[in-house]
C-alpha atoms as a PDB file:
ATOM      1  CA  UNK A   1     -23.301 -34.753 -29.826  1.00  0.00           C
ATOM      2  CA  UNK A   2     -21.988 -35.053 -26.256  1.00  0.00           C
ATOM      3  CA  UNK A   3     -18.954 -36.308 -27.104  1.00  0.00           C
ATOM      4  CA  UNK A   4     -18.502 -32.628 -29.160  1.00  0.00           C
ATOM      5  CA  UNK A   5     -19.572 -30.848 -26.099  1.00  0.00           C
ATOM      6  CA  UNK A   6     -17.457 -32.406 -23.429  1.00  0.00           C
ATOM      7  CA  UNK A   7     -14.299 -32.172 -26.247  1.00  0.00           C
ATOM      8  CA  UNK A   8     -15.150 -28.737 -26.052  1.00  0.00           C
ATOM      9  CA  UNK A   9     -15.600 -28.172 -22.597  1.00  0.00           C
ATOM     10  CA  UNK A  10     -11.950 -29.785 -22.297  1.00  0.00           C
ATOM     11  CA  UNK A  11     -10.458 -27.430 -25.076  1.00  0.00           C
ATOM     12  CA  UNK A  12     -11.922 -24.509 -23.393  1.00  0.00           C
ATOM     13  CA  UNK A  13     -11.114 -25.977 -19.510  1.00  0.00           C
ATOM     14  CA  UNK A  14      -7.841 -26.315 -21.098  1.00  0.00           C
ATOM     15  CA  UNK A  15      -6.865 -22.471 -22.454  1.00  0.00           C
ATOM     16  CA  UNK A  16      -8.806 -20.784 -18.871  1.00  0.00           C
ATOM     17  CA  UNK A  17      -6.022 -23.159 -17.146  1.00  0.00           C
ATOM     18  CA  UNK A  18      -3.294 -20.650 -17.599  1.00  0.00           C
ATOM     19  CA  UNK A  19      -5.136 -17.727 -17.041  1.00  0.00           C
ATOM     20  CA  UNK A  20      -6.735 -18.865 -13.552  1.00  0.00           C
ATOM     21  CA  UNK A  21      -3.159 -19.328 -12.568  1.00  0.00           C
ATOM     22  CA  UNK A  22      -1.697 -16.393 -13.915  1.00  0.00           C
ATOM     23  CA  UNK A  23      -4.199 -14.558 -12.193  1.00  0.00           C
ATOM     24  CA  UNK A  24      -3.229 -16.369  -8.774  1.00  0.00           C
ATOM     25  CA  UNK A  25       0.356 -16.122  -9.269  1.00  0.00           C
ATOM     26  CA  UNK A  26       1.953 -14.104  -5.971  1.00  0.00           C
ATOM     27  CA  UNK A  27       3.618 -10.794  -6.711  1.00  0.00           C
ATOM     28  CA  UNK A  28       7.784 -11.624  -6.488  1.00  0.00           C
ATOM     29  CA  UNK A  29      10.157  -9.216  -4.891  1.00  0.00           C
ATOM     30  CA  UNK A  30      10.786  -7.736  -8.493  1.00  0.00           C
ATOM     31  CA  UNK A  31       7.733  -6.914  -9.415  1.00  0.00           C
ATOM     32  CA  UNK A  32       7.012  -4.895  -6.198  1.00  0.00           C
ATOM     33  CA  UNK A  33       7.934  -1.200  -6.332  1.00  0.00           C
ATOM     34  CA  UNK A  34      11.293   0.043  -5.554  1.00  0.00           C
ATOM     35  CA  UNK A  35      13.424   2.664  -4.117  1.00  0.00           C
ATOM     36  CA  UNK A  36      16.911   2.419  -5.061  1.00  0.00           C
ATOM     37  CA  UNK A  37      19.491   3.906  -2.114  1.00  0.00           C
ATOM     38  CA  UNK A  38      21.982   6.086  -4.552  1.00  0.00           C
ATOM     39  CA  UNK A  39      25.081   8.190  -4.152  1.00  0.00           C
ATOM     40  CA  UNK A  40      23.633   8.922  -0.638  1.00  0.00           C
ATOM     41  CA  UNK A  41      20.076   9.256  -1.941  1.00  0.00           C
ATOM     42  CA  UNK A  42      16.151   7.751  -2.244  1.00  0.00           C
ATOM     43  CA  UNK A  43      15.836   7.307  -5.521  1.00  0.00           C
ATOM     44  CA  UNK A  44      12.889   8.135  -6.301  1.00  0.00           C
ATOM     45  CA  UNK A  45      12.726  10.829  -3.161  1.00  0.00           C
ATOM     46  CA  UNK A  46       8.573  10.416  -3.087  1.00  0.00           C
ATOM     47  CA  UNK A  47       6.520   7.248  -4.081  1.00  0.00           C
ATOM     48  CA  UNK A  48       2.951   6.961  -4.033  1.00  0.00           C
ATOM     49  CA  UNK A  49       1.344   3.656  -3.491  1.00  0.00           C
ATOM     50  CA  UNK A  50      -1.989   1.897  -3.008  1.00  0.00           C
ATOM     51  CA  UNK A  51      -2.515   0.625   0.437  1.00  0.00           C
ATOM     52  CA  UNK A  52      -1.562  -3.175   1.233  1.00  0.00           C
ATOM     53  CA  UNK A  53       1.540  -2.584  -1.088  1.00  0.00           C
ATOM     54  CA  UNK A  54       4.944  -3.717  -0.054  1.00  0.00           C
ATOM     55  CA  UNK A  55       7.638  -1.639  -0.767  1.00  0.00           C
ATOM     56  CA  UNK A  56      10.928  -2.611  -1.798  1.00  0.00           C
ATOM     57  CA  UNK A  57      14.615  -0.351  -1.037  1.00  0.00           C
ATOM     58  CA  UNK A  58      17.609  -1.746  -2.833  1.00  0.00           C
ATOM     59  CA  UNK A  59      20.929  -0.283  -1.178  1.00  0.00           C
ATOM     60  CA  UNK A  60      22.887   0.555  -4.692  1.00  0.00           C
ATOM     61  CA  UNK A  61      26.033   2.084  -2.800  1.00  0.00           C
ATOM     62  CA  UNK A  62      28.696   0.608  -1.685  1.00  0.00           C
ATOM     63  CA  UNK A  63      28.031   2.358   1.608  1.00  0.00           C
ATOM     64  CA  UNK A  64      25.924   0.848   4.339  1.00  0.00           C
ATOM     65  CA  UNK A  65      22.409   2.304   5.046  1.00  0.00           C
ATOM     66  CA  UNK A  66      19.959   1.883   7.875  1.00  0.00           C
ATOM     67  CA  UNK A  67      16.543   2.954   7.183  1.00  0.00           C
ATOM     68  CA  UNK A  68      13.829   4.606   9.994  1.00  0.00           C
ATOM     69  CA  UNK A  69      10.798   5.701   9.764  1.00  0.00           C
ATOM     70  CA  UNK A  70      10.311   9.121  11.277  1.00  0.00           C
ATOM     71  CA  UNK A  71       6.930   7.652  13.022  1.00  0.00           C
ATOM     72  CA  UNK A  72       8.814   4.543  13.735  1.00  0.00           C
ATOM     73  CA  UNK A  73       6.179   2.250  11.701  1.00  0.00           C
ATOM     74  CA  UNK A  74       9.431   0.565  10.225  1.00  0.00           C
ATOM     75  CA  UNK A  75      13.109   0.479  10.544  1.00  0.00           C
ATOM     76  CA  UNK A  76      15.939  -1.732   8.801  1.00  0.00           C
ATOM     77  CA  UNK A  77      18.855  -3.283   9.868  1.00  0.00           C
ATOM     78  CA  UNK A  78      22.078  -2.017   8.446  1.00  0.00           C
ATOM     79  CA  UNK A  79      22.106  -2.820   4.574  1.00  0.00           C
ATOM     80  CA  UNK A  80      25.012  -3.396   2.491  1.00  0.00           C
ATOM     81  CA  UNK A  81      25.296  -2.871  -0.875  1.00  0.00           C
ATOM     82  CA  UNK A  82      23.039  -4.811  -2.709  1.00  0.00           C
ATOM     83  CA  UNK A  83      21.005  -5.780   0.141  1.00  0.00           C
ATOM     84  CA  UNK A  84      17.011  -5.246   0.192  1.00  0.00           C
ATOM     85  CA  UNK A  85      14.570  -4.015   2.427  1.00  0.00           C
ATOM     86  CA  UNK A  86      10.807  -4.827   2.134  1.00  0.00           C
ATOM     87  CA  UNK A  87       8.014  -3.031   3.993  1.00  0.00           C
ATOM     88  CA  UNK A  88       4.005  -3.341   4.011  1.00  0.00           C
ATOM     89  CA  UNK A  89       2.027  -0.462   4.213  1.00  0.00           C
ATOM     90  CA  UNK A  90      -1.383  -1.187   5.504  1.00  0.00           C
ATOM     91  CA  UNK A  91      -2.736   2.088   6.279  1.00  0.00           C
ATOM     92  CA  UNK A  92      -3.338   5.335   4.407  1.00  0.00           C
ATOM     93  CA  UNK A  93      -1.028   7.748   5.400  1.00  0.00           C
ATOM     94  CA  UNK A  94       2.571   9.785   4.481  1.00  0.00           C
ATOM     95  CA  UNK A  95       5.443   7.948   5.927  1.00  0.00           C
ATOM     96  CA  UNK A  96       8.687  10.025   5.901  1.00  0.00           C
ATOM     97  CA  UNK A  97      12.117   7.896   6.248  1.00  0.00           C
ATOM     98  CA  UNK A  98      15.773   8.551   6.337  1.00  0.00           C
ATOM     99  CA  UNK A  99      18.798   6.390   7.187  1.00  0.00           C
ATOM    100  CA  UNK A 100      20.709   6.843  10.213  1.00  0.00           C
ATOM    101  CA  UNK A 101      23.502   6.682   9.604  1.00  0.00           C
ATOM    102  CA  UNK A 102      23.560   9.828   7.240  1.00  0.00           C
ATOM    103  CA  UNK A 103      20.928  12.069   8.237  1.00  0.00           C
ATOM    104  CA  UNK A 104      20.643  14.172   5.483  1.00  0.00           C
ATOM    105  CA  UNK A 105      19.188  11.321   3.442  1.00  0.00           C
ATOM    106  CA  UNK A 106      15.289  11.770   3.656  1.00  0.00           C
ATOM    107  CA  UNK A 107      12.504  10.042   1.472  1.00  0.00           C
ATOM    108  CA  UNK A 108       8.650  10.050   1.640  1.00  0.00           C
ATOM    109  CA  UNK A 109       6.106   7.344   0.759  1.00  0.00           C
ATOM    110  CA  UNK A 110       2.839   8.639   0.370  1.00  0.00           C
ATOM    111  CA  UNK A 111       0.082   5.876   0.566  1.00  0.00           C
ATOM    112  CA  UNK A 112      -3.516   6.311  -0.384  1.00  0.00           C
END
């Protein structure tokens, strides 16, 4: 009788394995939300996310783009096409961006 119960304790140890790691796993760049940079726009234009979420902006054009946050909470370096940006948001808020280098680019991320 104990030998059945610690088998089965093993077979059931055994199939939780996967989900406890699963479940530990970190979030990878591609599974974070993203903003793609577009013929010269945000793509989407507003995102709303929970708070503690990282954001991600892939620069689709073959143009460079410099992000900035109108509050100045976050700001890129120059990106070039296919280059990321990531950014944390760790407080509640709307944060409205654009890139420098064209100004009439303009996004919002709305975090709640």
């Amino acid at each position: 009788m104990k030998q059945k119960i610690a088998s089965l304790v093993l077979v059931l140890a055994a199939g939780l394995a996967p989900l406890a790691r699963a479940a530990e796993a970190p979030r990878t760049a591609n599974s974070l939300p993203r903003v793609h940079i577009e013929n010269f726009q945000f793509r989407p234009r507003t995102l709303e996310v929970p708070v503690g979420t990282t954001v991600v902006w892939v620069n689709d054009d073959e143009e460079i783009h410099a992000l900035f946050a109108l509050d100045q909470s976050f700001h890129s370096p120059g990106l070039e096409g296919d280059a990321t940006f990531e950014h944390r948001f760790t407080a509640p808020g709307t944060y409205e961006y654009g890139c420098s280098l064209h100004p009439q680019m303009k996004g919002t991320i709305v975090v709640r």
